[in-house]
PDB file of N, CA and C in Angstrom:
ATOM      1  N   UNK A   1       0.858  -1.173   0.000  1.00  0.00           N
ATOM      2  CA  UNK A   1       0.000   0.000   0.000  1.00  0.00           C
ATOM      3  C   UNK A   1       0.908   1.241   0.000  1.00  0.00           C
ATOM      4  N   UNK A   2       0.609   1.681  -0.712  1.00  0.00           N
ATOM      5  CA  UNK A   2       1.513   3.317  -1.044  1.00  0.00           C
ATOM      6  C   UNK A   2       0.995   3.838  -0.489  1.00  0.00           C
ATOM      7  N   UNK A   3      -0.184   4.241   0.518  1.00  0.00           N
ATOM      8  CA  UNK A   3      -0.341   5.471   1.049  1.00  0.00           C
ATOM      9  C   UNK A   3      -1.048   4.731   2.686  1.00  0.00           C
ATOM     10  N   UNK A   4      -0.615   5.595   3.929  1.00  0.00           N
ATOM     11  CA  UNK A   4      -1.218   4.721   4.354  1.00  0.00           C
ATOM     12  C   UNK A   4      -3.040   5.021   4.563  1.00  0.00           C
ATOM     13  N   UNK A   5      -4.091   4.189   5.370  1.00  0.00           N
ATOM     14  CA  UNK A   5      -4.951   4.824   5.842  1.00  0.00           C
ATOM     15  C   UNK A   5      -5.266   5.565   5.904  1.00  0.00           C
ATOM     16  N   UNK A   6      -6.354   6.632   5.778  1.00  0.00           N
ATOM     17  CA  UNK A   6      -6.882   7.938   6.383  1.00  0.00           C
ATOM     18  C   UNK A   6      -7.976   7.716   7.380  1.00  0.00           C
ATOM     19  N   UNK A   7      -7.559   7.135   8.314  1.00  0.00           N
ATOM     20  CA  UNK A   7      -8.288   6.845   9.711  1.00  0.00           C
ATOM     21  C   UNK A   7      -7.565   7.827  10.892  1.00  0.00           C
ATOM     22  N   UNK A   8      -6.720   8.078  10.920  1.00  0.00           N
ATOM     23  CA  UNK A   8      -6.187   8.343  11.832  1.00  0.00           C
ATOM     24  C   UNK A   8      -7.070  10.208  12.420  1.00  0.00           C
ATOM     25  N   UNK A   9      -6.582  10.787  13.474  1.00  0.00           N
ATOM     26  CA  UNK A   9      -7.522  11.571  13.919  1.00  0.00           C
ATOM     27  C   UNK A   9      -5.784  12.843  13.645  1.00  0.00           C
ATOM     28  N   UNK A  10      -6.425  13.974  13.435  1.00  0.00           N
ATOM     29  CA  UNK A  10      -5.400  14.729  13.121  1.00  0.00           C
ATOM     30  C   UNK A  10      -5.733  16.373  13.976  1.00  0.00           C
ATOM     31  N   UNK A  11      -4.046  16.664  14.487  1.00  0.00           N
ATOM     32  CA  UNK A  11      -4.463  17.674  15.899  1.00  0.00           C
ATOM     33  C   UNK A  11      -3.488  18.964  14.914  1.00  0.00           C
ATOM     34  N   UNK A  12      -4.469  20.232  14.915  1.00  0.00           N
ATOM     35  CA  UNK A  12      -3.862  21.029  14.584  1.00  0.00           C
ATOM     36  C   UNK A  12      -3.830  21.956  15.879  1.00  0.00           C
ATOM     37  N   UNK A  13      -2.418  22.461  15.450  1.00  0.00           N
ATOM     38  CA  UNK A  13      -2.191  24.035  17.046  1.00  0.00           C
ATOM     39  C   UNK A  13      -1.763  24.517  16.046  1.00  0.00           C
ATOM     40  N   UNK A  14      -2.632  26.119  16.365  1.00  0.00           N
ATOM     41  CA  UNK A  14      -2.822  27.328  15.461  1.00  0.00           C
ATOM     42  C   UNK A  14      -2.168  28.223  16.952  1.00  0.00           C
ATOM     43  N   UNK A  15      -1.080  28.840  16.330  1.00  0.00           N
ATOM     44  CA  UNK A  15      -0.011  29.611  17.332  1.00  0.00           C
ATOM     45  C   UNK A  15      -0.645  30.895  16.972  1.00  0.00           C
ATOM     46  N   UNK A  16       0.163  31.767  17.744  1.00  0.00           N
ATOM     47  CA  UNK A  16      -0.908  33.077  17.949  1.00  0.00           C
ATOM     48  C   UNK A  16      -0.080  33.967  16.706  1.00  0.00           C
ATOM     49  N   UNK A  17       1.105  33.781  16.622  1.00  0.00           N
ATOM     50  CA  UNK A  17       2.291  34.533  16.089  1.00  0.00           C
ATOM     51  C   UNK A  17       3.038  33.584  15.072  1.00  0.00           C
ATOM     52  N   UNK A  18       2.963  34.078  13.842  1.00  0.00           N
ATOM     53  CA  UNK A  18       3.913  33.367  13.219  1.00  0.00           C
ATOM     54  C   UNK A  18       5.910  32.591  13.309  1.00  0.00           C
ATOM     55  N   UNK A  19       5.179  31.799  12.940  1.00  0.00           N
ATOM     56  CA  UNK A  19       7.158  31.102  13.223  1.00  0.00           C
ATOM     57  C   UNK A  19       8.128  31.409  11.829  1.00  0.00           C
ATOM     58  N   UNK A  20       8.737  32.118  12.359  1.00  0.00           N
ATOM     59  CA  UNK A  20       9.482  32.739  11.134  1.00  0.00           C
ATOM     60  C   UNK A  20      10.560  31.644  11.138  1.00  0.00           C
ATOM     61  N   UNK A  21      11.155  31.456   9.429  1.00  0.00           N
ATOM     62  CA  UNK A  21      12.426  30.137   9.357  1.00  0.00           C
ATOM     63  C   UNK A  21      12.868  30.960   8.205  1.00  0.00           C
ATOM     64  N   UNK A  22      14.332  30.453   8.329  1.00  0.00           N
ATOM     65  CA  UNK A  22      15.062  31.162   7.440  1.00  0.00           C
ATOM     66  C   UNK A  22      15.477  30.019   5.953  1.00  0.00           C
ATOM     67  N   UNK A  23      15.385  30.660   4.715  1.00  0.00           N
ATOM     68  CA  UNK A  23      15.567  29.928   3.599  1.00  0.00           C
ATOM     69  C   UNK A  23      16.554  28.842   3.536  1.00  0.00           C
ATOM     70  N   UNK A  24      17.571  28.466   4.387  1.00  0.00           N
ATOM     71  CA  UNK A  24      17.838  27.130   4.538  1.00  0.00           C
ATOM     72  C   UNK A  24      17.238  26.170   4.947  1.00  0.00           C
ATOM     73  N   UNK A  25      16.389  26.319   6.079  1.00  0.00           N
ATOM     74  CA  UNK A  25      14.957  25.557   6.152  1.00  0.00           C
ATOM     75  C   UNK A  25      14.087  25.244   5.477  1.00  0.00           C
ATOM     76  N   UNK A  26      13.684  26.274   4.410  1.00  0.00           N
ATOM     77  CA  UNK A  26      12.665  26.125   3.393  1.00  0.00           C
ATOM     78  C   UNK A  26      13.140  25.435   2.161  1.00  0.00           C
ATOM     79  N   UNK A  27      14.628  25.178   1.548  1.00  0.00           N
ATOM     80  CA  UNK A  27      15.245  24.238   1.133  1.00  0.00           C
ATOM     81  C   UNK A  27      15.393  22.756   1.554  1.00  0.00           C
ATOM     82  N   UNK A  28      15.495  23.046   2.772  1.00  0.00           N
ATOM     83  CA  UNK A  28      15.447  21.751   3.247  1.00  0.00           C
ATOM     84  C   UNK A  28      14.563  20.928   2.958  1.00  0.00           C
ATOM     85  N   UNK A  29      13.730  21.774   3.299  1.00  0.00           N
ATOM     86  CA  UNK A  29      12.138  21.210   3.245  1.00  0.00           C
ATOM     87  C   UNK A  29      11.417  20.580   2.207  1.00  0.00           C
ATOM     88  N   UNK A  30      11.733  21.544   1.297  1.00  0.00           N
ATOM     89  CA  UNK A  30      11.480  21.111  -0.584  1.00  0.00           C
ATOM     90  C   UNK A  30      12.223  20.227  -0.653  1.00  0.00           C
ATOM     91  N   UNK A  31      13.386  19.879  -0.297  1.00  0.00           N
ATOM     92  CA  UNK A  31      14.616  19.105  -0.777  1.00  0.00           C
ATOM     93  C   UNK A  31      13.580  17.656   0.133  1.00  0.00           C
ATOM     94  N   UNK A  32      12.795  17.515   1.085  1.00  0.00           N
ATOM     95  CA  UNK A  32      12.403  16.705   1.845  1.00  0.00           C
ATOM     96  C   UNK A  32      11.308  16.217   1.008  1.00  0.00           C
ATOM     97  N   UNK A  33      11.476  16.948   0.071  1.00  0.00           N
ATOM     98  CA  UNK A  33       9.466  16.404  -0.246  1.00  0.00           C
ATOM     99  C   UNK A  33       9.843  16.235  -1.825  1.00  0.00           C
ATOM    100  N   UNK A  34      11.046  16.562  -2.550  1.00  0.00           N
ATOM    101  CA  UNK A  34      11.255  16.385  -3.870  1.00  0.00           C
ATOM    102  C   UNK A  34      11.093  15.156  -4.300  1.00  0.00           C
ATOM    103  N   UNK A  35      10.827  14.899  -5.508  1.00  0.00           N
ATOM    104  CA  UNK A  35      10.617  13.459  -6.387  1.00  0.00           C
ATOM    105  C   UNK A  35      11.952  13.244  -6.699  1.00  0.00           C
ATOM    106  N   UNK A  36      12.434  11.529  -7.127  1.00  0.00           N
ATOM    107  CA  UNK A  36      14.049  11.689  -6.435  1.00  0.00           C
ATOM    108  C   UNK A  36      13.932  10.603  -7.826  1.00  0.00           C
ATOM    109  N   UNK A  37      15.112  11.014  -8.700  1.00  0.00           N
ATOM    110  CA  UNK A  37      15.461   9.994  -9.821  1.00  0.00           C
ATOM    111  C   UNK A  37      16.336   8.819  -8.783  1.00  0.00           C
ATOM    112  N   UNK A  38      15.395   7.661  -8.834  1.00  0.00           N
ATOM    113  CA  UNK A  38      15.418   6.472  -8.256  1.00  0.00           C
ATOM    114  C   UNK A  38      17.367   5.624  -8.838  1.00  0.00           C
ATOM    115  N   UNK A  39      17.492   6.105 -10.187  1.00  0.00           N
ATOM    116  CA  UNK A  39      19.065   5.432 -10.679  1.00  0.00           C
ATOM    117  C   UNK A  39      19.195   6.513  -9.949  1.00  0.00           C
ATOM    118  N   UNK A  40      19.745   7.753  -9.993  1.00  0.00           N
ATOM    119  CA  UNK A  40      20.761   8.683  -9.315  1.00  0.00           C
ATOM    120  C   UNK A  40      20.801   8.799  -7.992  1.00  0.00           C
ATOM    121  N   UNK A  41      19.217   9.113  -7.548  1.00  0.00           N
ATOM    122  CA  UNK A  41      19.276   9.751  -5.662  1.00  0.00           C
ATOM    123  C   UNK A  41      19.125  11.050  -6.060  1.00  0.00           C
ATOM    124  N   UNK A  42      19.249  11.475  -6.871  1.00  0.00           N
ATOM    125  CA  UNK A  42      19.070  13.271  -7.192  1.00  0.00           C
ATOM    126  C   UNK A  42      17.496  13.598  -7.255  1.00  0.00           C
ATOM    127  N   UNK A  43      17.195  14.857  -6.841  1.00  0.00           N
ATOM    128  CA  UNK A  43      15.857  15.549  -7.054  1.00  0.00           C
ATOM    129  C   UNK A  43      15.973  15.465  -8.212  1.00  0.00           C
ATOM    130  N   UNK A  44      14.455  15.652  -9.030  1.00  0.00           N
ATOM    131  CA  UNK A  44      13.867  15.941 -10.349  1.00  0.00           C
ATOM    132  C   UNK A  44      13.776  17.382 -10.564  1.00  0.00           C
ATOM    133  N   UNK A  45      14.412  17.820 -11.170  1.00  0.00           N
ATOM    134  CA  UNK A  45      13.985  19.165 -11.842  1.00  0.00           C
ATOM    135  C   UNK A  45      12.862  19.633 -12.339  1.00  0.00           C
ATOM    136  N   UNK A  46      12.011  20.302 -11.640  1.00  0.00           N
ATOM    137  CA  UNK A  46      10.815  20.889 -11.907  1.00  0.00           C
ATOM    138  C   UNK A  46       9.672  19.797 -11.753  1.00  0.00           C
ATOM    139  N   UNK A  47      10.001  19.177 -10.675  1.00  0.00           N
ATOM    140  CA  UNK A  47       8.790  18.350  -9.788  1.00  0.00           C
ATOM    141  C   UNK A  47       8.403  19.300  -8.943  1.00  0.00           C
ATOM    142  N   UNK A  48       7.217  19.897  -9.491  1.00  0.00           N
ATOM    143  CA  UNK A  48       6.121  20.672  -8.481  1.00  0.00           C
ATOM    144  C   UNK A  48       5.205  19.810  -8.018  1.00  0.00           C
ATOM    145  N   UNK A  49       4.687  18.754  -8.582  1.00  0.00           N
ATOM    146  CA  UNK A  49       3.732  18.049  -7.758  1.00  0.00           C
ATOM    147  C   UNK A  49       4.287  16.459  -6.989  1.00  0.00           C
ATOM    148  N   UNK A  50       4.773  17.093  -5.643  1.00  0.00           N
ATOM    149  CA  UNK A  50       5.225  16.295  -4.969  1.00  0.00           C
ATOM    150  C   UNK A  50       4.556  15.408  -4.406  1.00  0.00           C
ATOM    151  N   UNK A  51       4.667  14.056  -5.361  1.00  0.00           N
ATOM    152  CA  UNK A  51       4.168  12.882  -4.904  1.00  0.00           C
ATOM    153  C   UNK A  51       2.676  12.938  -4.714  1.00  0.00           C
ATOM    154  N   UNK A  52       2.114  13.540  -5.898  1.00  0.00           N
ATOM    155  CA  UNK A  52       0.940  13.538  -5.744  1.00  0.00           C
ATOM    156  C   UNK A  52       0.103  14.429  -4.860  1.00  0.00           C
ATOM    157  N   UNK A  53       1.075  15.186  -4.266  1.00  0.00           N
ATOM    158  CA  UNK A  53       0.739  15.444  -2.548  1.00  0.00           C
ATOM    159  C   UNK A  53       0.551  16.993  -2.786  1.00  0.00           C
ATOM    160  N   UNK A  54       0.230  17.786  -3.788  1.00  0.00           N
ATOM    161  CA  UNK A  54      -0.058  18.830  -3.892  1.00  0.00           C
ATOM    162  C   UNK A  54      -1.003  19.050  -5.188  1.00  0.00           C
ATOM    163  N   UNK A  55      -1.697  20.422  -4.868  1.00  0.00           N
ATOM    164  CA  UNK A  55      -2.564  20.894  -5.947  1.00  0.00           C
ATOM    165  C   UNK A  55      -2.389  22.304  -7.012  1.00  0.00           C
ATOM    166  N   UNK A  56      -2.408  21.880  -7.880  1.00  0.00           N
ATOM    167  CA  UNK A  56      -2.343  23.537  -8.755  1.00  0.00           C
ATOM    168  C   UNK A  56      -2.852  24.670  -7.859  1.00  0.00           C
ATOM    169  N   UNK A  57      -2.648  25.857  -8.335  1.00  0.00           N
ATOM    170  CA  UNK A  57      -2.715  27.372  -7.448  1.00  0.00           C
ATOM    171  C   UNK A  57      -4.167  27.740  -7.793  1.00  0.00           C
ATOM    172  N   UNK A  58      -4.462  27.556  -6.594  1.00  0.00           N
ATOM    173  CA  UNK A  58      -6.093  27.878  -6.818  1.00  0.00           C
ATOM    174  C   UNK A  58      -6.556  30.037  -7.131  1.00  0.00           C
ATOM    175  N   UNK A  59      -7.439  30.111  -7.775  1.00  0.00           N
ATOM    176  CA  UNK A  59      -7.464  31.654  -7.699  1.00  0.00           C
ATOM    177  C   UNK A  59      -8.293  32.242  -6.290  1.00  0.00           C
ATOM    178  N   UNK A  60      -7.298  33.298  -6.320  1.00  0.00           N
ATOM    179  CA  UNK A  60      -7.434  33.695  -4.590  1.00  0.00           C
ATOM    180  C   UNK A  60      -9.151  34.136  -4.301  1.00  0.00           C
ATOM    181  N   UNK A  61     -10.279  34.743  -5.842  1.00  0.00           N
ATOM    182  CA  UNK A  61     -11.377  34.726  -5.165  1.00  0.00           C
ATOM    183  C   UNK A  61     -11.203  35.831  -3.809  1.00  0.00           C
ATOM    184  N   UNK A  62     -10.616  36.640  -3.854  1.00  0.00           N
ATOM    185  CA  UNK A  62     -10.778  37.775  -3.226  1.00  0.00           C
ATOM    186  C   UNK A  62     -10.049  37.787  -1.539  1.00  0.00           C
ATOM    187  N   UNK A  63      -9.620  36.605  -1.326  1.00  0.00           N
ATOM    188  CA  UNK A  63      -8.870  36.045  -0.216  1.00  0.00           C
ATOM    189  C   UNK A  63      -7.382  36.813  -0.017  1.00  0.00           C
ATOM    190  N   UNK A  64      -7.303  37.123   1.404  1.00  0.00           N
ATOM    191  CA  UNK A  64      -6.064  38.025   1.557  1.00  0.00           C
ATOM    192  C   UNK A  64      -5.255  36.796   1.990  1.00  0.00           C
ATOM    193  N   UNK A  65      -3.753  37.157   0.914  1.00  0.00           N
ATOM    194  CA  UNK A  65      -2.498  36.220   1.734  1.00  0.00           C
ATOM    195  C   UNK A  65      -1.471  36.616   2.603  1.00  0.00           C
ATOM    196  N   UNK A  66      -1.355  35.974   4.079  1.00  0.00           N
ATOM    197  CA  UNK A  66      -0.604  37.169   4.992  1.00  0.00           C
ATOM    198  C   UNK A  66       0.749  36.322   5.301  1.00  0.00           C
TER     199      UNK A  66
END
């Protein structure tokens, strides 16, 4: 099974103040979630949809981004 279950119960904490991280983190991060040429071990170049696990850019519809 490639994915597991969606049974499980899921806890979000919404902090009062944003957590600021600095762009080595946010590399990291992408680098954590990249699609990985299986002969090399290297990320894929211009894998935006990581593992299925994301969606095209929805239109904002009048929604503020903070």
């Amino acid at each position: 099974m490639p994915f597991p279950p969606c049974d499980e119960r899921t806890e979000y904490f919404v902090k009062s103040k944003p957590v600021e991280v600095g762009m080595s983190v946010i590399q990291l991060f992408r680098e954590s979630l990249a699609e990985v040429n299986p002969e090399t071990g290297n990320p894929i170049a211009g894998a935006h949809n990581v593992n299925g696990n994301s969606r095209s850019i929805q239109p904002l519809n009048g929604r503020e981004i903070r």
